[in-house]
Protein backbone atom coordinates (compact mmCIF):
# COMPACT_ATOMS: atom_id res chain seq x y z
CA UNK A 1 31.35 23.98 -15.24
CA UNK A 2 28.35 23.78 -12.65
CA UNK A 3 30.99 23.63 -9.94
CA UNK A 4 32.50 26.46 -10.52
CA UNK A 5 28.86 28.17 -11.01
CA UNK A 6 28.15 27.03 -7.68
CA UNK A 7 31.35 28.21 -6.24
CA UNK A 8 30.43 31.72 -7.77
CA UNK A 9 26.69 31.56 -6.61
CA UNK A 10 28.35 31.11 -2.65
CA UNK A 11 30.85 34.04 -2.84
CA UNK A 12 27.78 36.34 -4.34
CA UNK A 13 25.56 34.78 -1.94
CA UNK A 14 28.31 35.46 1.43
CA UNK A 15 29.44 38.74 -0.09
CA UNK A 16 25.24 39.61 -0.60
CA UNK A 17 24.65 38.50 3.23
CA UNK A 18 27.56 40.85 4.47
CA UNK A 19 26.74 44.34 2.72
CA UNK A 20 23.10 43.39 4.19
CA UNK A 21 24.63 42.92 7.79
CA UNK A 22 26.81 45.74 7.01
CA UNK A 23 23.77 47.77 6.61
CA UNK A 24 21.86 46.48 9.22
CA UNK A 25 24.68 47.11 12.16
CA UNK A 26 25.46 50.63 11.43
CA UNK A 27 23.21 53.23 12.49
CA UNK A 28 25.18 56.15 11.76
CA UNK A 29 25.32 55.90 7.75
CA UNK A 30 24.67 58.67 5.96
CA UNK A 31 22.84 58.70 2.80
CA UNK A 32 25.69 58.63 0.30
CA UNK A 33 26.92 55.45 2.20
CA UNK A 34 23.30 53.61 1.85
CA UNK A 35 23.30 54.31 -1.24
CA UNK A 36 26.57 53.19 -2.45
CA UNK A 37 25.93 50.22 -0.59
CA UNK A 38 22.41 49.93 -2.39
CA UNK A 39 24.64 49.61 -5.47
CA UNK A 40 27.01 47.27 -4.23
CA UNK A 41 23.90 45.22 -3.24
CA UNK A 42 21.95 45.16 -6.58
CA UNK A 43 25.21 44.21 -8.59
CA UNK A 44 25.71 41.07 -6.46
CA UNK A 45 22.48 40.26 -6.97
CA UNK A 46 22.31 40.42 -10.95
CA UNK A 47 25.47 38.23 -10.86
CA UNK A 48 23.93 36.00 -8.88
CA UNK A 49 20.59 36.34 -10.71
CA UNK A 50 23.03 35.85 -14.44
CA UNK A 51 24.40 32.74 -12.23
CA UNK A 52 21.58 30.65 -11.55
CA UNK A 53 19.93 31.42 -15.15
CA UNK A 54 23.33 29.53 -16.62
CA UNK A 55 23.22 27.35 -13.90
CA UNK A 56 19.31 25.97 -15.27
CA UNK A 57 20.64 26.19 -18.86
């Protein structure tokens, strides 16, 4: 079971690191899009907050 935790932790942690990067290279976003993307970024980041909670347990 932790191996598959771990597996998820990496694709939260990858897809995390490219909405940032995402963010960070486009200059031109309008406020709707940081937003959404603000979204996108605080889900990932529950999961992978929900992930390493089972991962101690």
């Amino acid at each position: 079971m932790n191996d598959k935790i771990e597996k998820a932790i990496e694709y939260y942690t990858i897809k995390s690191k490219e909405v940032i990067e995402y963010i960070n290279s486009n200059h031109q976003l309008t406020a709707e899009e940081i937003i959404q993307c603000a979204e996108e970024l605080s889900i990932l980041e529950y999961k992978l907050t929900a992930l390493e909670v089972a991962k101690e347990s």
